[in-house]
C-alpha atoms as a PDB file:
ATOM      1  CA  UNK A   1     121.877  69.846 122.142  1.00  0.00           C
ATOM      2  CA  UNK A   2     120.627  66.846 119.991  1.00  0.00           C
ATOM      3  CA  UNK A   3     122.191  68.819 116.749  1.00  0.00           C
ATOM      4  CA  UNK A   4     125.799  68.867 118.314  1.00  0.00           C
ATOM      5  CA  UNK A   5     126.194  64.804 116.925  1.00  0.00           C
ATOM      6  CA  UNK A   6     124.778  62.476 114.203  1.00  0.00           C
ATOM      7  CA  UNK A   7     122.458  60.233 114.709  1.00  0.00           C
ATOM      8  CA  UNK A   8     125.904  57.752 114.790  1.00  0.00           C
ATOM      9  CA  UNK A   9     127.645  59.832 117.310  1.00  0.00           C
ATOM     10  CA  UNK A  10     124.426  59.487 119.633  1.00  0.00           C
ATOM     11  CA  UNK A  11     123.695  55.455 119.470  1.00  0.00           C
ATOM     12  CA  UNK A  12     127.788  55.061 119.815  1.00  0.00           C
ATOM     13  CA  UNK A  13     127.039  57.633 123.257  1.00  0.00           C
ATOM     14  CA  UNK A  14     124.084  55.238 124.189  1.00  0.00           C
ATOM     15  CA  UNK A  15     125.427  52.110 123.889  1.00  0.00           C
ATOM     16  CA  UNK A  16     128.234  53.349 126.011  1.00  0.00           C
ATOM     17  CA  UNK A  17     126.430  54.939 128.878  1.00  0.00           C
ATOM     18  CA  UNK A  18     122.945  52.787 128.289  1.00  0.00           C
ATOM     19  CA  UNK A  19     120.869  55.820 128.873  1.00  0.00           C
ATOM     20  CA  UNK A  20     118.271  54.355 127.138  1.00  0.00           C
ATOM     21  CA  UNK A  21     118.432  57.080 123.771  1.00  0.00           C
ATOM     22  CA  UNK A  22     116.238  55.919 120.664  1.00  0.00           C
ATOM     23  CA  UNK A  23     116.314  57.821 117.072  1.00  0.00           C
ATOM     24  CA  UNK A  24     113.391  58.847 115.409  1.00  0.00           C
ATOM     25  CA  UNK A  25     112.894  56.701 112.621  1.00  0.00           C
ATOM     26  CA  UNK A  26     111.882  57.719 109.004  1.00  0.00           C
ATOM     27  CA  UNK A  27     109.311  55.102 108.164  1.00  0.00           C
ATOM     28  CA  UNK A  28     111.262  52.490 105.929  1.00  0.00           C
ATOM     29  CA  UNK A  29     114.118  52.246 108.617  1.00  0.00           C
ATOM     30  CA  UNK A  30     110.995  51.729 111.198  1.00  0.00           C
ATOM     31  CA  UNK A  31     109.188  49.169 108.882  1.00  0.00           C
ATOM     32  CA  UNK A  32     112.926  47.416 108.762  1.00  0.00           C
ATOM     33  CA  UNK A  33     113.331  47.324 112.176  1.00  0.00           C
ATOM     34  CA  UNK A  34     114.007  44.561 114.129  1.00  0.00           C
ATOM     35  CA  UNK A  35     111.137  45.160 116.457  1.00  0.00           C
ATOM     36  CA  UNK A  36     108.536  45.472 113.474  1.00  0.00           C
ATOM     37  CA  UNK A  37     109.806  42.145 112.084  1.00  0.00           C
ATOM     38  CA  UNK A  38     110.012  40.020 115.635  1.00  0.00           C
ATOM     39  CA  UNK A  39     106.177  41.511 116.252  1.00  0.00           C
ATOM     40  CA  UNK A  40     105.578  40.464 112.177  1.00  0.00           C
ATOM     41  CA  UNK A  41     103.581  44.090 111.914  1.00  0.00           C
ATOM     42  CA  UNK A  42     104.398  43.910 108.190  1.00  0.00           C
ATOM     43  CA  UNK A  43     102.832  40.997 105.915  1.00  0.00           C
ATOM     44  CA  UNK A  44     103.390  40.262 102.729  1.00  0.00           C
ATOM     45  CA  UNK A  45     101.146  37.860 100.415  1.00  0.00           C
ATOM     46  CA  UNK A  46      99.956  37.998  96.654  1.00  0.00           C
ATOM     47  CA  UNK A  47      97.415  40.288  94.844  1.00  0.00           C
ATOM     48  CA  UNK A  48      95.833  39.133  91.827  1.00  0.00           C
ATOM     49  CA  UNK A  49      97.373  41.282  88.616  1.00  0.00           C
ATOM     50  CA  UNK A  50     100.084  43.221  91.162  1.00  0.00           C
ATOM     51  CA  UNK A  51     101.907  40.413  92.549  1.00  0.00           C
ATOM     52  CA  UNK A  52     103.174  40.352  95.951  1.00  0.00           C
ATOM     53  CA  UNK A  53     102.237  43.201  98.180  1.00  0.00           C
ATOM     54  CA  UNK A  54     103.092  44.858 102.027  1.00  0.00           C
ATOM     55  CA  UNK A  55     100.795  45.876 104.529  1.00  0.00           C
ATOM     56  CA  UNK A  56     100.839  46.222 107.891  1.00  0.00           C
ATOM     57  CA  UNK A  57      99.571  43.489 110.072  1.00  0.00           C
ATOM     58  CA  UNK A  58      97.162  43.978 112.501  1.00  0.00           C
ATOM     59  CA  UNK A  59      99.235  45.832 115.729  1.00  0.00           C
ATOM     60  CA  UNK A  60      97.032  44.519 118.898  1.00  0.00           C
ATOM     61  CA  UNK A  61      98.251  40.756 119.046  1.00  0.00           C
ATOM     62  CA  UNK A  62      96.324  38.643 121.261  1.00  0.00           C
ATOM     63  CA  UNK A  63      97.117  35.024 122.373  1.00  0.00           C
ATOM     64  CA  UNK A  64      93.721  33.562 122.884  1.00  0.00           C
ATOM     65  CA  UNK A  65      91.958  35.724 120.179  1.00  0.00           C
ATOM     66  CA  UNK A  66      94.470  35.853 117.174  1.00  0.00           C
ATOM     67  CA  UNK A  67      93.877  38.694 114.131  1.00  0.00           C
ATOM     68  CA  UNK A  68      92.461  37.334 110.653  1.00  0.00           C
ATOM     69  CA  UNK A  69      94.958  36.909 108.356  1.00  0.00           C
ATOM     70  CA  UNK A  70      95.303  39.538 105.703  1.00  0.00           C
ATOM     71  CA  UNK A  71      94.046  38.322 101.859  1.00  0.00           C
ATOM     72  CA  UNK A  72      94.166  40.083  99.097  1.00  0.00           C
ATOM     73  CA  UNK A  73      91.573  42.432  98.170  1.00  0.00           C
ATOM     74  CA  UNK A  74      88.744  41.192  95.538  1.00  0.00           C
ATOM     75  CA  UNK A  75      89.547  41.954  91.740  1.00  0.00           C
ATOM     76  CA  UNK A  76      87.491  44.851  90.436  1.00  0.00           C
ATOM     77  CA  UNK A  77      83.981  43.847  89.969  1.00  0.00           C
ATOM     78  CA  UNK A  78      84.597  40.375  91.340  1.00  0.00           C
ATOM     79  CA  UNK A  79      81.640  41.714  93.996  1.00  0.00           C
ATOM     80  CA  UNK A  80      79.545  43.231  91.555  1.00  0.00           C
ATOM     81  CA  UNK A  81      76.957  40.436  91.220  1.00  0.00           C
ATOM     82  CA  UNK A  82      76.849  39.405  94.378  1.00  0.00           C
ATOM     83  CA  UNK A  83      76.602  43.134  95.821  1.00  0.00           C
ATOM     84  CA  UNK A  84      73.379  43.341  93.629  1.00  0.00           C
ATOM     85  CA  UNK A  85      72.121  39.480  94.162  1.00  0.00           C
ATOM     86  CA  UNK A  86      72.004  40.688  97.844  1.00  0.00           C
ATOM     87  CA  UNK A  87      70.290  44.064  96.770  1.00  0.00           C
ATOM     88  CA  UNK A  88      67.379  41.974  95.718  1.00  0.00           C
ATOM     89  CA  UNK A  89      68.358  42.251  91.944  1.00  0.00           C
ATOM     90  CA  UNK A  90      67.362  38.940  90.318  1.00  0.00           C
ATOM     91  CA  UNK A  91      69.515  36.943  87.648  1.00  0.00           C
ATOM     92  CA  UNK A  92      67.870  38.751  84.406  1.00  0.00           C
ATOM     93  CA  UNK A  93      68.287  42.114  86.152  1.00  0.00           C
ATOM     94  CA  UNK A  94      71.478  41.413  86.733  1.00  0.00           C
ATOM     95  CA  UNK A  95      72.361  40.563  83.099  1.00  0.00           C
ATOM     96  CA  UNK A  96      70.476  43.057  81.855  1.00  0.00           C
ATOM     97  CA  UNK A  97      72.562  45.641  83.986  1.00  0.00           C
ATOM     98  CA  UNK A  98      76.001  44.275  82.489  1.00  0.00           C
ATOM     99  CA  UNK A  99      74.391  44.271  78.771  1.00  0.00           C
ATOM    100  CA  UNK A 100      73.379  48.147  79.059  1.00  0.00           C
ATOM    101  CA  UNK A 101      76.649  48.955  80.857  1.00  0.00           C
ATOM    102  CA  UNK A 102      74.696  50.100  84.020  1.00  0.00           C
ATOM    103  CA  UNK A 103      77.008  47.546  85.855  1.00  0.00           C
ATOM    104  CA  UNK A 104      80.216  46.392  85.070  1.00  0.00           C
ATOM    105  CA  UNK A 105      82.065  43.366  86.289  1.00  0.00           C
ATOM    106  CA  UNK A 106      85.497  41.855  86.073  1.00  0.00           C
ATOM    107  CA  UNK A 107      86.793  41.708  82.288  1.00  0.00           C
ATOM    108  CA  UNK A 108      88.468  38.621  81.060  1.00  0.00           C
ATOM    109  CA  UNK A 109      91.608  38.873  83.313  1.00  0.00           C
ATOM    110  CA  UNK A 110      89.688  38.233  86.416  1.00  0.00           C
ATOM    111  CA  UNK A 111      89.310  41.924  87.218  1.00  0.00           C
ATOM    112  CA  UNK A 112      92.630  42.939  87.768  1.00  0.00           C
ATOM    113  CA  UNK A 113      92.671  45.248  85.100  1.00  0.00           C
ATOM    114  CA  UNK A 114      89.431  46.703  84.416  1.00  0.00           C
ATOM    115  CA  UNK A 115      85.782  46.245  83.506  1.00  0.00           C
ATOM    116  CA  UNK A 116      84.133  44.370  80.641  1.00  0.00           C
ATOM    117  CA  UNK A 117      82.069  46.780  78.836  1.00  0.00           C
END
């Protein structure tokens, strides 16, 4: 029965009659929606060495208990030393890794692009 009109022909029937008829969405008309934007499920900010990027936002929103707000995610290797520091690798160790290339952490551009060697 649904094939008999477009999509068009169907919301034009709805808002008519109000029978309370929804489409199914393909995701970029859903992540446009109006309902999407008034809940602000999609969040936009800046990632070091891509420049502004979408996500979606955290979907349960609670009044009294609000959702951290999303950050961008670390460079690559920004954790490195710190992920061993808390591994119990000392200082030396920890240089010593980077100077055999056993670790790597973030090259000269912050670790947006890749690892020093």
């Amino acid at each position: 029965m649904f094939r008999e009109r477009t999509r068009a022909e169907w919301k034009a029937f709805n808002d008519e009659h109000d029978c309370c008829l929804e489409p199914i969405l393909e995701l970029d008309e859903a992540l446009e929606s109006d309902l999407v934007r008034e809940r602000g499920m999609v969040v936009e900010f800046e990632q070091p060495g891509l420049g502004p990027v979408r996500q979606l936002a955290n979907p349960v929103k609670l009044s009294g208990t609000p959702a951290l707000e999303p950050r961008p995610a670390p460079g690559i290797g920004a954790d490195t030393a710190a992920v061993l520091a808390e591994a119990g690798f000392g200082e030396e160790e920890i240089a010593s890794l980077y100077e055999s290339g056993a670790a790597a952490g973030p090259g000269g551009d912050g670790g947006a692009e890749g690892f020093r060697a």
